[in-house]
PDB file of N, CA and C in Angstrom:
ATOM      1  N   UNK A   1    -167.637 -75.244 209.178  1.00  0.00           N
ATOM      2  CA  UNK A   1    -168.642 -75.223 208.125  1.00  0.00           C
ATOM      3  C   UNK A   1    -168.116 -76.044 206.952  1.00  0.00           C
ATOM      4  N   UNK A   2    -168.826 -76.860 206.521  1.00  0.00           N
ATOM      5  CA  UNK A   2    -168.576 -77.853 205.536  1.00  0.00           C
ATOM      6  C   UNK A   2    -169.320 -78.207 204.609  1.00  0.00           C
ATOM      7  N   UNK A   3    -169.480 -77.696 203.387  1.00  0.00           N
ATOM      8  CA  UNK A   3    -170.221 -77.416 202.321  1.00  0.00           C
ATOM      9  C   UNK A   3    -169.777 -79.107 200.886  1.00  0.00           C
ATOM     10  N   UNK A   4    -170.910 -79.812 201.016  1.00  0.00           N
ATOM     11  CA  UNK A   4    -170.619 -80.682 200.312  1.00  0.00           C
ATOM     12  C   UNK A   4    -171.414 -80.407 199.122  1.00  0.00           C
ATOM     13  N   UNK A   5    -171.228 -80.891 197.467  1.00  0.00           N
ATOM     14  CA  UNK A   5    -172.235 -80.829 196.522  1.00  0.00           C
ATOM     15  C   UNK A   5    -172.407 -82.138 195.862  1.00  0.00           C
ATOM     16  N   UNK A   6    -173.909 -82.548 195.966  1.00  0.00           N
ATOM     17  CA  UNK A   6    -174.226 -83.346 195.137  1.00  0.00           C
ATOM     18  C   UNK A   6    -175.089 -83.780 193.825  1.00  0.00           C
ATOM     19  N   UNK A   7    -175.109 -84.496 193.051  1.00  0.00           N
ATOM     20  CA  UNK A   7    -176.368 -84.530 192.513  1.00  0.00           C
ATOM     21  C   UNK A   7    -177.446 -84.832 193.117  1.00  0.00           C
ATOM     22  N   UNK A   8    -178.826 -85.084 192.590  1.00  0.00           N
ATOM     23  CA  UNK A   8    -179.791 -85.281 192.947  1.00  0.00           C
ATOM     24  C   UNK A   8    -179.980 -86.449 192.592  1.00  0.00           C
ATOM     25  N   UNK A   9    -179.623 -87.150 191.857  1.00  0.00           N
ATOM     26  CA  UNK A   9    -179.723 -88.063 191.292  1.00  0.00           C
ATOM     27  C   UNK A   9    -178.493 -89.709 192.140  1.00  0.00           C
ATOM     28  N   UNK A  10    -177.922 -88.798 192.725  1.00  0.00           N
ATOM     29  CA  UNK A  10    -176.763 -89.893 193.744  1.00  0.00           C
ATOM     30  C   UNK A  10    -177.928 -89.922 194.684  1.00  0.00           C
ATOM     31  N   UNK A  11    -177.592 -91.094 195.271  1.00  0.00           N
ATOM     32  CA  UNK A  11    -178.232 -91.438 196.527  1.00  0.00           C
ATOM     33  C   UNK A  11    -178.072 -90.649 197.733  1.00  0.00           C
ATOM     34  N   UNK A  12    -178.306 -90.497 198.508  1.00  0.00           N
ATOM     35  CA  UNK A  12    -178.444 -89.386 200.073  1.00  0.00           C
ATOM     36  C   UNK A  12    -177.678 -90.311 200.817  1.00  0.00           C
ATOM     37  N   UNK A  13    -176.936 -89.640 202.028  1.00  0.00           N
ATOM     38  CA  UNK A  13    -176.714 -90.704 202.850  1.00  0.00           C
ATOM     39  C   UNK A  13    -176.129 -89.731 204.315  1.00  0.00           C
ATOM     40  N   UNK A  14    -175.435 -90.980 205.168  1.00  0.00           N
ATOM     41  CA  UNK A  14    -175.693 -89.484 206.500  1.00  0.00           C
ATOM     42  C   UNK A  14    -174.311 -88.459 206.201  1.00  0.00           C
ATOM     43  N   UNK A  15    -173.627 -88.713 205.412  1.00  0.00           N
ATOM     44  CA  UNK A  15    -172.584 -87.754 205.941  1.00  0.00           C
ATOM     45  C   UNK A  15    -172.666 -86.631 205.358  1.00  0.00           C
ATOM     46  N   UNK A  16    -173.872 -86.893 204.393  1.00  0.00           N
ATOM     47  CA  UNK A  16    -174.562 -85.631 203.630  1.00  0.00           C
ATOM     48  C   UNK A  16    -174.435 -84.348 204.785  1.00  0.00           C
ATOM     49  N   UNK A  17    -175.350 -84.584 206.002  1.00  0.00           N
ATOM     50  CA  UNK A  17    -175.899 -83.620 206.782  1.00  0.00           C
ATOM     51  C   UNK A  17    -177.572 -82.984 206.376  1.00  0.00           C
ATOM     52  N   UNK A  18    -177.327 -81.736 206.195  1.00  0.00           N
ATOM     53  CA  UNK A  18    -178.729 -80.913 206.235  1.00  0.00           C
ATOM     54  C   UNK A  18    -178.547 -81.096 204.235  1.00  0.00           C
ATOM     55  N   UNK A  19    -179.043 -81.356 203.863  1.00  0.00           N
ATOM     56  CA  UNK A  19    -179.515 -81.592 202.163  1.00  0.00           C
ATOM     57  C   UNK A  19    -180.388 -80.633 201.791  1.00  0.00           C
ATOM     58  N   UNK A  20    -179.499 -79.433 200.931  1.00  0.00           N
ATOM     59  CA  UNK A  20    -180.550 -78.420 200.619  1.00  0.00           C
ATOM     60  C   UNK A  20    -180.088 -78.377 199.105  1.00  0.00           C
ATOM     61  N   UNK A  21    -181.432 -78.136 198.468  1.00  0.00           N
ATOM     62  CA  UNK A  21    -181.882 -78.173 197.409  1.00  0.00           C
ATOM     63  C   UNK A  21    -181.659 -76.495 196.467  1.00  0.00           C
ATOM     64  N   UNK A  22    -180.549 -76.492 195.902  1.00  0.00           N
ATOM     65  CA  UNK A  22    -180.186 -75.152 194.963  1.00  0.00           C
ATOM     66  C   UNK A  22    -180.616 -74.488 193.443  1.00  0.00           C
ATOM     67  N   UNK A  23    -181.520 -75.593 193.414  1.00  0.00           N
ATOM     68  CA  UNK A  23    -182.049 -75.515 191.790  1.00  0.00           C
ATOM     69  C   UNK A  23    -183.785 -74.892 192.493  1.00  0.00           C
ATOM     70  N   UNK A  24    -184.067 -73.931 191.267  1.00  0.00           N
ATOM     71  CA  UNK A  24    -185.405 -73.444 191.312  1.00  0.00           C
ATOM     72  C   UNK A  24    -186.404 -74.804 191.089  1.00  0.00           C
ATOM     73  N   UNK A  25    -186.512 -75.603 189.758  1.00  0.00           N
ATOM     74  CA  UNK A  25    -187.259 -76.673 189.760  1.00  0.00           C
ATOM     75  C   UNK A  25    -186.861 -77.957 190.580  1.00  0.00           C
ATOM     76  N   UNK A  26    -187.978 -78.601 190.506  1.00  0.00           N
ATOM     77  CA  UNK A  26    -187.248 -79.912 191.506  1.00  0.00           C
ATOM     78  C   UNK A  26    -186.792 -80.917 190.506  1.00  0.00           C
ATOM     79  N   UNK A  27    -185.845 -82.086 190.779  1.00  0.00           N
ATOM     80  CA  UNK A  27    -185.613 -82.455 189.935  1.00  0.00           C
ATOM     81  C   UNK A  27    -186.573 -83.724 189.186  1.00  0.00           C
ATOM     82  N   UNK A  28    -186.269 -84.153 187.845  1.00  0.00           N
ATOM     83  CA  UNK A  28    -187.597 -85.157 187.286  1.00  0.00           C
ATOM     84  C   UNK A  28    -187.086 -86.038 187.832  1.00  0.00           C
ATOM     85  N   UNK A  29    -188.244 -87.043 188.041  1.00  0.00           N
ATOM     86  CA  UNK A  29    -188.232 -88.394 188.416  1.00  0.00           C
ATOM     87  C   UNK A  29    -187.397 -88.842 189.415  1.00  0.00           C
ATOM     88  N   UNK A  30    -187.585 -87.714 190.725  1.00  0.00           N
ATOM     89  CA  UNK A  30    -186.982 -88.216 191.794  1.00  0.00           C
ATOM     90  C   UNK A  30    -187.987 -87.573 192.790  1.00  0.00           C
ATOM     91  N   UNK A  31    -188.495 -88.736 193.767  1.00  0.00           N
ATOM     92  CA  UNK A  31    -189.341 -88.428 194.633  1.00  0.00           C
ATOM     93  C   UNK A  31    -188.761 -87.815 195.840  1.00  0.00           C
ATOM     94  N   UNK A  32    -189.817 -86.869 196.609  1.00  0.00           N
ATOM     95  CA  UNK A  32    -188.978 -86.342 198.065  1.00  0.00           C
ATOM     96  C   UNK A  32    -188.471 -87.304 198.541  1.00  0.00           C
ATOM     97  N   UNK A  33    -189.295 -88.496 198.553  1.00  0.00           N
ATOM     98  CA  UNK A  33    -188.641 -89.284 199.825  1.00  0.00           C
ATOM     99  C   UNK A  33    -187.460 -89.799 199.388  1.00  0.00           C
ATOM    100  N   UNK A  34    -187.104 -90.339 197.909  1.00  0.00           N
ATOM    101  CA  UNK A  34    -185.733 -90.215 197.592  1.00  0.00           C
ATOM    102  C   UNK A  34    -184.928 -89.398 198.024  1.00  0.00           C
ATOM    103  N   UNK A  35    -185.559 -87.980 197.510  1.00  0.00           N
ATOM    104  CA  UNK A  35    -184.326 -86.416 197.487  1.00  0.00           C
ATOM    105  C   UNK A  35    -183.986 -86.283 198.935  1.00  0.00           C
ATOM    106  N   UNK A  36    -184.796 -86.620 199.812  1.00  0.00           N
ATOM    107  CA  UNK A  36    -184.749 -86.461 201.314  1.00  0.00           C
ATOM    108  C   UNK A  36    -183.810 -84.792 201.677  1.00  0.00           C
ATOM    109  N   UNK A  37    -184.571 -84.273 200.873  1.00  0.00           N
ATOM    110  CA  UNK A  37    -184.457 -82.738 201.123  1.00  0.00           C
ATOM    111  C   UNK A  37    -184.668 -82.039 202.323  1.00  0.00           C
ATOM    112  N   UNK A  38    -183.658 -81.302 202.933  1.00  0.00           N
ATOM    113  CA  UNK A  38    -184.228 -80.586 204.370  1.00  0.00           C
ATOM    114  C   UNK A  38    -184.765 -78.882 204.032  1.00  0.00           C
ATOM    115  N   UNK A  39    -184.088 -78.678 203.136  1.00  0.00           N
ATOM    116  CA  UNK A  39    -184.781 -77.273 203.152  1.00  0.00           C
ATOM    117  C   UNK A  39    -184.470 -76.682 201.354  1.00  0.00           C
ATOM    118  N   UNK A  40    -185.223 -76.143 200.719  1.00  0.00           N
ATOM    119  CA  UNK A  40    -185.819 -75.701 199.126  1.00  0.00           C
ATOM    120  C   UNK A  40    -185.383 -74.363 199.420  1.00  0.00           C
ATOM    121  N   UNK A  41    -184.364 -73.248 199.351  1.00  0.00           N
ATOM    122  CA  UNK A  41    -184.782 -72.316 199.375  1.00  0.00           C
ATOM    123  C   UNK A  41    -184.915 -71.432 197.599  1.00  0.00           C
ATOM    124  N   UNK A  42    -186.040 -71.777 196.857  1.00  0.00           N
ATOM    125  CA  UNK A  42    -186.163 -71.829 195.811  1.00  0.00           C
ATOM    126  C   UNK A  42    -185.945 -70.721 194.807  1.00  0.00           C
ATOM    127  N   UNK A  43    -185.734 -69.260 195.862  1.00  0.00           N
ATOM    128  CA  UNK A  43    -185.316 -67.934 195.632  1.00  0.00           C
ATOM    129  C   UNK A  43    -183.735 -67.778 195.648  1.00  0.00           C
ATOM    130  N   UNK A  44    -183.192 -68.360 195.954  1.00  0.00           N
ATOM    131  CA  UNK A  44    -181.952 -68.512 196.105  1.00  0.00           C
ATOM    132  C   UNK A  44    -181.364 -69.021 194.644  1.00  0.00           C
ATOM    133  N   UNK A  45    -182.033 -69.708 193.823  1.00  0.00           N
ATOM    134  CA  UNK A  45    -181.078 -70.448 192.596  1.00  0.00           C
ATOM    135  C   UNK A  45    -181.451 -69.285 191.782  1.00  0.00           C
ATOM    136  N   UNK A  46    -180.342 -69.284 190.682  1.00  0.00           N
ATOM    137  CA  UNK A  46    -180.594 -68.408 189.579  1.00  0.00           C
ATOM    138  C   UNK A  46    -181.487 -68.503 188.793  1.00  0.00           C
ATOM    139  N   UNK A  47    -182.174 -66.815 188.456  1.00  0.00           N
ATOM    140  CA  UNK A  47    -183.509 -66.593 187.919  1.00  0.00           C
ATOM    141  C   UNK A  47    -183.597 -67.096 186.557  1.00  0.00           C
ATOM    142  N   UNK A  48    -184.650 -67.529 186.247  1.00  0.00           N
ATOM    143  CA  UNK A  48    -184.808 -68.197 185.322  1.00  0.00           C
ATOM    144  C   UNK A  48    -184.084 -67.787 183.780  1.00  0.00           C
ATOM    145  N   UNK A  49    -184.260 -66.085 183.812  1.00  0.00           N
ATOM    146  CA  UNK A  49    -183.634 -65.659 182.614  1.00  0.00           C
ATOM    147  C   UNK A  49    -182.570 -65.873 183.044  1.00  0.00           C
ATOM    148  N   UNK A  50    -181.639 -65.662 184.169  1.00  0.00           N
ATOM    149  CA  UNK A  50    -179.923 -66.029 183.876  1.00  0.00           C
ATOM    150  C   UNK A  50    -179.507 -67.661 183.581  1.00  0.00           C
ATOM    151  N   UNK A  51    -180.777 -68.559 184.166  1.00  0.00           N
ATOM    152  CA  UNK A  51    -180.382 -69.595 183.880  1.00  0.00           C
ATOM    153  C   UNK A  51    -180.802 -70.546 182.490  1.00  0.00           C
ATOM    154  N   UNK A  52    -181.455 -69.284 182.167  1.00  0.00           N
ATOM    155  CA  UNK A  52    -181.973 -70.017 180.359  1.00  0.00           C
ATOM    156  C   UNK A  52    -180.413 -69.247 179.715  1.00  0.00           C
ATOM    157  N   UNK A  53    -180.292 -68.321 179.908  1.00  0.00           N
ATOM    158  CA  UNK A  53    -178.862 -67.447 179.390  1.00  0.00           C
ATOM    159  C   UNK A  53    -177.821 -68.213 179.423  1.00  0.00           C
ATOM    160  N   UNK A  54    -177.215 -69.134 180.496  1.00  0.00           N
ATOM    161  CA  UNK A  54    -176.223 -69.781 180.605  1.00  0.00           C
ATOM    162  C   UNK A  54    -176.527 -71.229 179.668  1.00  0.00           C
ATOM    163  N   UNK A  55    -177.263 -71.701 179.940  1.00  0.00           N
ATOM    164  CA  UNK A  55    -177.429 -73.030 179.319  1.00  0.00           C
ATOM    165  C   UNK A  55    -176.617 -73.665 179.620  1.00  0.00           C
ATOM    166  N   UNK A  56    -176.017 -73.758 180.786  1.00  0.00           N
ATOM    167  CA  UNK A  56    -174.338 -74.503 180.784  1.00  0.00           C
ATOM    168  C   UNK A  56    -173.237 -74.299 179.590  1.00  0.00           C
ATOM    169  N   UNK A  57    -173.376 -73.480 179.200  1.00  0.00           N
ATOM    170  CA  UNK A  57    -172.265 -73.264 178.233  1.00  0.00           C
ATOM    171  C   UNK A  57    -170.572 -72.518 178.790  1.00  0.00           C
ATOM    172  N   UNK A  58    -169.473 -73.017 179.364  1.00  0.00           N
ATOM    173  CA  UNK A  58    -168.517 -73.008 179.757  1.00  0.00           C
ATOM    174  C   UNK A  58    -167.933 -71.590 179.410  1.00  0.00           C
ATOM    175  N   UNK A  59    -168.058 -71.275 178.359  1.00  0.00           N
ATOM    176  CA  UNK A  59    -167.419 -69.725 178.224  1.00  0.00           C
ATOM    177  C   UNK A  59    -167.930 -69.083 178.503  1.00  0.00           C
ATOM    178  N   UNK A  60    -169.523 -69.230 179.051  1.00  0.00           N
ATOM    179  CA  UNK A  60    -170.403 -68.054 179.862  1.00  0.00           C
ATOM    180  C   UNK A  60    -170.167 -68.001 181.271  1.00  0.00           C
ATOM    181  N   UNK A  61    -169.483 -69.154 182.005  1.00  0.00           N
ATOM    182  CA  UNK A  61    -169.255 -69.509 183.511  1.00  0.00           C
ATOM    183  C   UNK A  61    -169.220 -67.970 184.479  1.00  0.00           C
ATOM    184  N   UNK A  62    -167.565 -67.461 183.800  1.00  0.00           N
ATOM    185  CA  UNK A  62    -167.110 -66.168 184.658  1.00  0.00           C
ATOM    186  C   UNK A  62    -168.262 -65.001 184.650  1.00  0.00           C
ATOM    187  N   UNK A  63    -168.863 -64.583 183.494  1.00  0.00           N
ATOM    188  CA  UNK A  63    -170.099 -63.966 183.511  1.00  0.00           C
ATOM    189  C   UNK A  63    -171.728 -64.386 184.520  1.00  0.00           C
ATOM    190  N   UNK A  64    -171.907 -65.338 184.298  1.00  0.00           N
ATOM    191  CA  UNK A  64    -172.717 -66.230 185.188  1.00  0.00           C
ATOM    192  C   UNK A  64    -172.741 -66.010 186.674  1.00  0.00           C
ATOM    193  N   UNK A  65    -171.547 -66.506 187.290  1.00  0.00           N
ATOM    194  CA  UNK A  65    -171.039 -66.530 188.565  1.00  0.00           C
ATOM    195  C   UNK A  65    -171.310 -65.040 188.708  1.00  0.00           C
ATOM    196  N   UNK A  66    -170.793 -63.935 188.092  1.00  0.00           N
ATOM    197  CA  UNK A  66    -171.124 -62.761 188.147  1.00  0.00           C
ATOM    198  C   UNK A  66    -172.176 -62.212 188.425  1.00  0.00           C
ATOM    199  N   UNK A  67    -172.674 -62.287 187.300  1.00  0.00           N
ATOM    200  CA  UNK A  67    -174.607 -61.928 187.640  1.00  0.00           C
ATOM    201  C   UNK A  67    -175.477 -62.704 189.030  1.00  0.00           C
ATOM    202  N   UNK A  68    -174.932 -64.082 188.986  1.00  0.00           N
ATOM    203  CA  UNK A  68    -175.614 -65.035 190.420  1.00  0.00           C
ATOM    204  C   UNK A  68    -175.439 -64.297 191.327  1.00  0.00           C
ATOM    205  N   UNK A  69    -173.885 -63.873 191.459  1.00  0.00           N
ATOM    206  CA  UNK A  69    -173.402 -63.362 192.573  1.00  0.00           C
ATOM    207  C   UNK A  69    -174.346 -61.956 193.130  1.00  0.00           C
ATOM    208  N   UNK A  70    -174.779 -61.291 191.867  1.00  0.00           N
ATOM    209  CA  UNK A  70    -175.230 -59.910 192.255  1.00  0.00           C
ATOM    210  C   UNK A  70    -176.831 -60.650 192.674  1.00  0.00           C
ATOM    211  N   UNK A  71    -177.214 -61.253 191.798  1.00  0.00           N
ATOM    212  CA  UNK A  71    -178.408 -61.506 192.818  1.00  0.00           C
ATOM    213  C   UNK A  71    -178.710 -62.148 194.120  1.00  0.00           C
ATOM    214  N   UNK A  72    -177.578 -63.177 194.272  1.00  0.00           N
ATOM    215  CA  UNK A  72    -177.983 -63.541 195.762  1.00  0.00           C
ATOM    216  C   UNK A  72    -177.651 -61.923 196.636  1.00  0.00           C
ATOM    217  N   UNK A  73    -176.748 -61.087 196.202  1.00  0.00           N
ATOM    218  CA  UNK A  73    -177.281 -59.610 196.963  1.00  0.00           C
ATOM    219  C   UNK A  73    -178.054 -59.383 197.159  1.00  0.00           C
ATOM    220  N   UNK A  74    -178.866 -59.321 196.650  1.00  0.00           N
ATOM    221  CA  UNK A  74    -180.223 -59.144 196.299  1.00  0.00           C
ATOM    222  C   UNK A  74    -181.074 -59.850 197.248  1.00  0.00           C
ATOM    223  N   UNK A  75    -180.752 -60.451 198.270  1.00  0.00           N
ATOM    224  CA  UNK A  75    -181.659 -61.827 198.917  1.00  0.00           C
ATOM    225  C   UNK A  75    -180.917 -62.054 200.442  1.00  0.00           C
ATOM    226  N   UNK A  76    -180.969 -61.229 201.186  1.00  0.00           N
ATOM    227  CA  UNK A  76    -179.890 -60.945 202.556  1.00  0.00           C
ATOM    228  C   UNK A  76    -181.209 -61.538 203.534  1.00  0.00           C
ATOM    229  N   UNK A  77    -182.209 -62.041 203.071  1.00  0.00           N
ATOM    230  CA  UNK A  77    -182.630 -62.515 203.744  1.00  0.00           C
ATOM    231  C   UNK A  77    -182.401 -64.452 204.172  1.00  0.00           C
ATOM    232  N   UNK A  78    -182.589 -64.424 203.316  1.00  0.00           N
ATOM    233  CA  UNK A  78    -182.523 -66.015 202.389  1.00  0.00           C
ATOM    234  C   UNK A  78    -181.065 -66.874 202.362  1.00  0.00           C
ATOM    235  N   UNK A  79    -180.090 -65.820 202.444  1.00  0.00           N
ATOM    236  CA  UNK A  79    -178.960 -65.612 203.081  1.00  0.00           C
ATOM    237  C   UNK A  79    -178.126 -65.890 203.841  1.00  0.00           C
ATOM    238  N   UNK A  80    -179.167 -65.684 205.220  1.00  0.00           N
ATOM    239  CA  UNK A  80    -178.664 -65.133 206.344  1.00  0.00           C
ATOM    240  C   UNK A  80    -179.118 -66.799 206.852  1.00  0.00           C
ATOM    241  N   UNK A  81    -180.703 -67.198 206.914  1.00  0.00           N
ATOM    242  CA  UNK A  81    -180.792 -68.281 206.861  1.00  0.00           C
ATOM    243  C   UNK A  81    -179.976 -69.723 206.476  1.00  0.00           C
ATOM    244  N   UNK A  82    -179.707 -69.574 205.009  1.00  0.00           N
ATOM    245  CA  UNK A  82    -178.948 -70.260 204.801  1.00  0.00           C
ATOM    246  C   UNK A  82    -177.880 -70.646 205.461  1.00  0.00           C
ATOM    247  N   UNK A  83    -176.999 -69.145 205.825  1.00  0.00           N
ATOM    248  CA  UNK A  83    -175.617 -68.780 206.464  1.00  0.00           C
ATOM    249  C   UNK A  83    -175.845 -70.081 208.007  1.00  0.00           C
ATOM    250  N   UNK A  84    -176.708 -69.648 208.650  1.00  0.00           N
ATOM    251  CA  UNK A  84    -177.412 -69.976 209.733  1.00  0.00           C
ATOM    252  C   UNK A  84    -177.086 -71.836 209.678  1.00  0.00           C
ATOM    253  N   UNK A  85    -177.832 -72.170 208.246  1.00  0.00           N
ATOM    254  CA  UNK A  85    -177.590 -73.509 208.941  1.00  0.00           C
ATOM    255  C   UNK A  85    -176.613 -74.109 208.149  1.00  0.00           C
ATOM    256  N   UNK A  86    -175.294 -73.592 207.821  1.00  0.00           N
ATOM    257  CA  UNK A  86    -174.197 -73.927 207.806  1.00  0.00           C
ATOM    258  C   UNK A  86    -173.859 -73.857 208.885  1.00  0.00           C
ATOM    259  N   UNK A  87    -173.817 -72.890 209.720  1.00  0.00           N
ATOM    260  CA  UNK A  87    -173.203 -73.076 211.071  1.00  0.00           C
ATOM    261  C   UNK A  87    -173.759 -74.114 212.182  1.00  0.00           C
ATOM    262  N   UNK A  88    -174.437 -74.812 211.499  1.00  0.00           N
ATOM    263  CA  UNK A  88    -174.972 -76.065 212.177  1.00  0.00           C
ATOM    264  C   UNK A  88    -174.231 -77.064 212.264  1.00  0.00           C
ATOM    265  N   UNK A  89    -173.311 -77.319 211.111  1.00  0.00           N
ATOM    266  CA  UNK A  89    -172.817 -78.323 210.926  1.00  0.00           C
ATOM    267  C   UNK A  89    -172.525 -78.864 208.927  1.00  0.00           C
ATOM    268  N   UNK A  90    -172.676 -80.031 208.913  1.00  0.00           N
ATOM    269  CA  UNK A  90    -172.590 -80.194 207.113  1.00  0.00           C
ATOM    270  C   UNK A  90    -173.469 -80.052 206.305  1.00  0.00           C
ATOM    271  N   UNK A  91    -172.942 -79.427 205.405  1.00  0.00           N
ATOM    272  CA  UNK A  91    -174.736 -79.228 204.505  1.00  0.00           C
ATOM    273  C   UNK A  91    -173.841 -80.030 203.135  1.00  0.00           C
ATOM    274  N   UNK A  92    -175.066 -80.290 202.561  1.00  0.00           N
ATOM    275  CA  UNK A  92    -174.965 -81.053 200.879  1.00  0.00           C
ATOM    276  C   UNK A  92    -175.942 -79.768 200.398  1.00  0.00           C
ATOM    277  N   UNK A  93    -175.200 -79.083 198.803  1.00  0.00           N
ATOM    278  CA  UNK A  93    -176.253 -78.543 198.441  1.00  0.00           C
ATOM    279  C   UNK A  93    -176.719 -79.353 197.264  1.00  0.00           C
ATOM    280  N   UNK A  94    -177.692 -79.821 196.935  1.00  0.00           N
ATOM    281  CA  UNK A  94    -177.916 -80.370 195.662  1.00  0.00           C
ATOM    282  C   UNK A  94    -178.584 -80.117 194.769  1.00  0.00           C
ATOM    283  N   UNK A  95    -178.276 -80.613 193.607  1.00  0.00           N
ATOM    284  CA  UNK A  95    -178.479 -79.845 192.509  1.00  0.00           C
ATOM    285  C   UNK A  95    -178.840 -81.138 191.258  1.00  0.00           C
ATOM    286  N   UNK A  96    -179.493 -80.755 189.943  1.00  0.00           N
ATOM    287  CA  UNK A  96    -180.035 -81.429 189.271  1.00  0.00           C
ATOM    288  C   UNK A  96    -179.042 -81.760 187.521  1.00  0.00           C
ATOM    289  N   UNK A  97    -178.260 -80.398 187.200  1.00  0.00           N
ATOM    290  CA  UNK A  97    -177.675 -80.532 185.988  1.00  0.00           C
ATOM    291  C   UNK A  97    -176.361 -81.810 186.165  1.00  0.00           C
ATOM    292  N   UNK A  98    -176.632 -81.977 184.732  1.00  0.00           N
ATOM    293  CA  UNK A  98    -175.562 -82.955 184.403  1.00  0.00           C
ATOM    294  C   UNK A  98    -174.153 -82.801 184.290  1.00  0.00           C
ATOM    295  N   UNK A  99    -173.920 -80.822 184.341  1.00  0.00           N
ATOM    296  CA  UNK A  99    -172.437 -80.527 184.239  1.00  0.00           C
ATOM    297  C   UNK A  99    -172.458 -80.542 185.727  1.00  0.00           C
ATOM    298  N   UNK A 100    -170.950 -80.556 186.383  1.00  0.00           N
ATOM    299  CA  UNK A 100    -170.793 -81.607 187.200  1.00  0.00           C
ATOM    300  C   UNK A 100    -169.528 -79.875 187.627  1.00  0.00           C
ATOM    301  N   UNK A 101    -169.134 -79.807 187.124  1.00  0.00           N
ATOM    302  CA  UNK A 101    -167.819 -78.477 187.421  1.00  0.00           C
ATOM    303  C   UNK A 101    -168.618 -77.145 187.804  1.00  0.00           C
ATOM    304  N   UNK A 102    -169.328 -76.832 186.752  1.00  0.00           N
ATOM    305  CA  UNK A 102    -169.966 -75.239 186.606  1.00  0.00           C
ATOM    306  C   UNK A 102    -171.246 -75.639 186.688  1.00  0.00           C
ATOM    307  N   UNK A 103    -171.423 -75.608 187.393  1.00  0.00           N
ATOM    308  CA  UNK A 103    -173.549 -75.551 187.945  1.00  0.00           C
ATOM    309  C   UNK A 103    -173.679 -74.224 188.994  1.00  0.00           C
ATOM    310  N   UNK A 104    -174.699 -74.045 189.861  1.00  0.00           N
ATOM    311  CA  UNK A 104    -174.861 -72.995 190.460  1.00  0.00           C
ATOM    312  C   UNK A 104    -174.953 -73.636 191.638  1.00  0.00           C
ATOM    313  N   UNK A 105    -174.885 -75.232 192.208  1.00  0.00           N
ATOM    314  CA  UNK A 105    -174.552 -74.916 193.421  1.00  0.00           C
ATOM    315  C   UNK A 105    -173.132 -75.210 193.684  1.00  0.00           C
ATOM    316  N   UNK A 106    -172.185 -75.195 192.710  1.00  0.00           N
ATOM    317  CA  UNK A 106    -170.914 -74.502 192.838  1.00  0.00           C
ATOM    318  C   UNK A 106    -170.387 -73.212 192.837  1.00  0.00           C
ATOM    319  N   UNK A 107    -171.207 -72.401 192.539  1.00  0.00           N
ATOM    320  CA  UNK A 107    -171.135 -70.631 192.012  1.00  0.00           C
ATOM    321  C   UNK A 107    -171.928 -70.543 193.440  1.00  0.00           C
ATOM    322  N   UNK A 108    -172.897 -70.970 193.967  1.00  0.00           N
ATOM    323  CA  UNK A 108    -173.423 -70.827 195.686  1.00  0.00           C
ATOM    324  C   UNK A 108    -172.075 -70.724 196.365  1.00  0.00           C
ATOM    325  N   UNK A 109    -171.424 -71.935 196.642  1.00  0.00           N
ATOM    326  CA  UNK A 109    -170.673 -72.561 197.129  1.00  0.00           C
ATOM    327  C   UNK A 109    -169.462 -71.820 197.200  1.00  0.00           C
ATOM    328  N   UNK A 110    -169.232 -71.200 196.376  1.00  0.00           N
ATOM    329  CA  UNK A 110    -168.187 -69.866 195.679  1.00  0.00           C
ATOM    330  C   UNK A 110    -168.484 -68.694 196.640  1.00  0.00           C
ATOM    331  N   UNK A 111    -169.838 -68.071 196.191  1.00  0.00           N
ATOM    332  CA  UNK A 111    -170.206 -66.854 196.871  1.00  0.00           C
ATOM    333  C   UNK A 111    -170.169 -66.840 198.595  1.00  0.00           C
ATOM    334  N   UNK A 112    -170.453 -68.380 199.144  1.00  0.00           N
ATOM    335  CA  UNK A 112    -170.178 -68.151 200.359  1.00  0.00           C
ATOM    336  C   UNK A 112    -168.510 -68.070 200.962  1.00  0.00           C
ATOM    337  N   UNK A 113    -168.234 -68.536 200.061  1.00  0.00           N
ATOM    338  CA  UNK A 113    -166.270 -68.731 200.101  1.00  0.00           C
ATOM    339  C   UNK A 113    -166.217 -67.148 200.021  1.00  0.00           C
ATOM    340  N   UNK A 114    -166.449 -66.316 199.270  1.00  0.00           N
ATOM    341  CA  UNK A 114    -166.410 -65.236 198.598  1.00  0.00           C
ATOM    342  C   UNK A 114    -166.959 -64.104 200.261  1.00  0.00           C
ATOM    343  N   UNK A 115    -167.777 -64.146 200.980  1.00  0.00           N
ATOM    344  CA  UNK A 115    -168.849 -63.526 201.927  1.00  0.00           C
ATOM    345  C   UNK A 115    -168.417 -63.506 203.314  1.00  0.00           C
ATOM    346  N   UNK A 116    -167.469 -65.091 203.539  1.00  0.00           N
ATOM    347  CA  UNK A 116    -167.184 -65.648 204.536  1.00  0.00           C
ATOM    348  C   UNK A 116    -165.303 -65.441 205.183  1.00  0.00           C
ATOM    349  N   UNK A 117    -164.777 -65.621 204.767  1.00  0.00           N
ATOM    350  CA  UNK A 117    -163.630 -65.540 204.584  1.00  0.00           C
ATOM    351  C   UNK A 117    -163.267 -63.816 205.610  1.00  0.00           C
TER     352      UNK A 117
END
């Protein structure tokens, strides 16, 4: 299982794999056929109040990851799927913010490290 992260905004390419999309909105001014997205699971990114709460602000990170974490609990469906097509092979999860360290499909990316192991 091989979990890559990108922006949305980099170009796609094959060693991407399955390209799934971790942000609730899609991103601006990039068309599907750009994003060449395989699967949105749009319940999966953090809820809007945790992600207006964080704002990307760095000293909120460890708290953040926290709360994400309890809600993808929350979602053993969505999950399991996901889980599923990692075991396919490579996934890219991608994502739209400009911080590049602490976003949420690194705190994803975490929780499955965290689930899996």
């Amino acid at each position: 299982m091989q979990i890559k992260i990108k922006r949305a905004y980099e170009a796609p390419d094959e060693e991407d794999g399955q390209r799934i999309l971790v942000d609730r909105l899609w991103p601006r001014g990039i068309s599907k056929e750009r994003a060449r997205i395989d699967f949105w699971p749009k319940e999966l990114a953090p809820s809007t109040e945790l992600r207006r709460w964080y704002d990307h602000s760095p000293e909120k990170w460890p708290v953040f990851k926290a709360r994400y974490f309890e809600e993808l609990e929350t979602k053993p469906v969505l999950m399991k799927e996901l889980l599923d097509r990692l075991h396919r092979g490579t996934v890219t999860f991608v994502y739209s913010s400009k911080e590049r360290r602490l976003n949420n499909a690194v705190a994803i990316r975490d929780y499955i490290d965290s689930i899996t192991r």
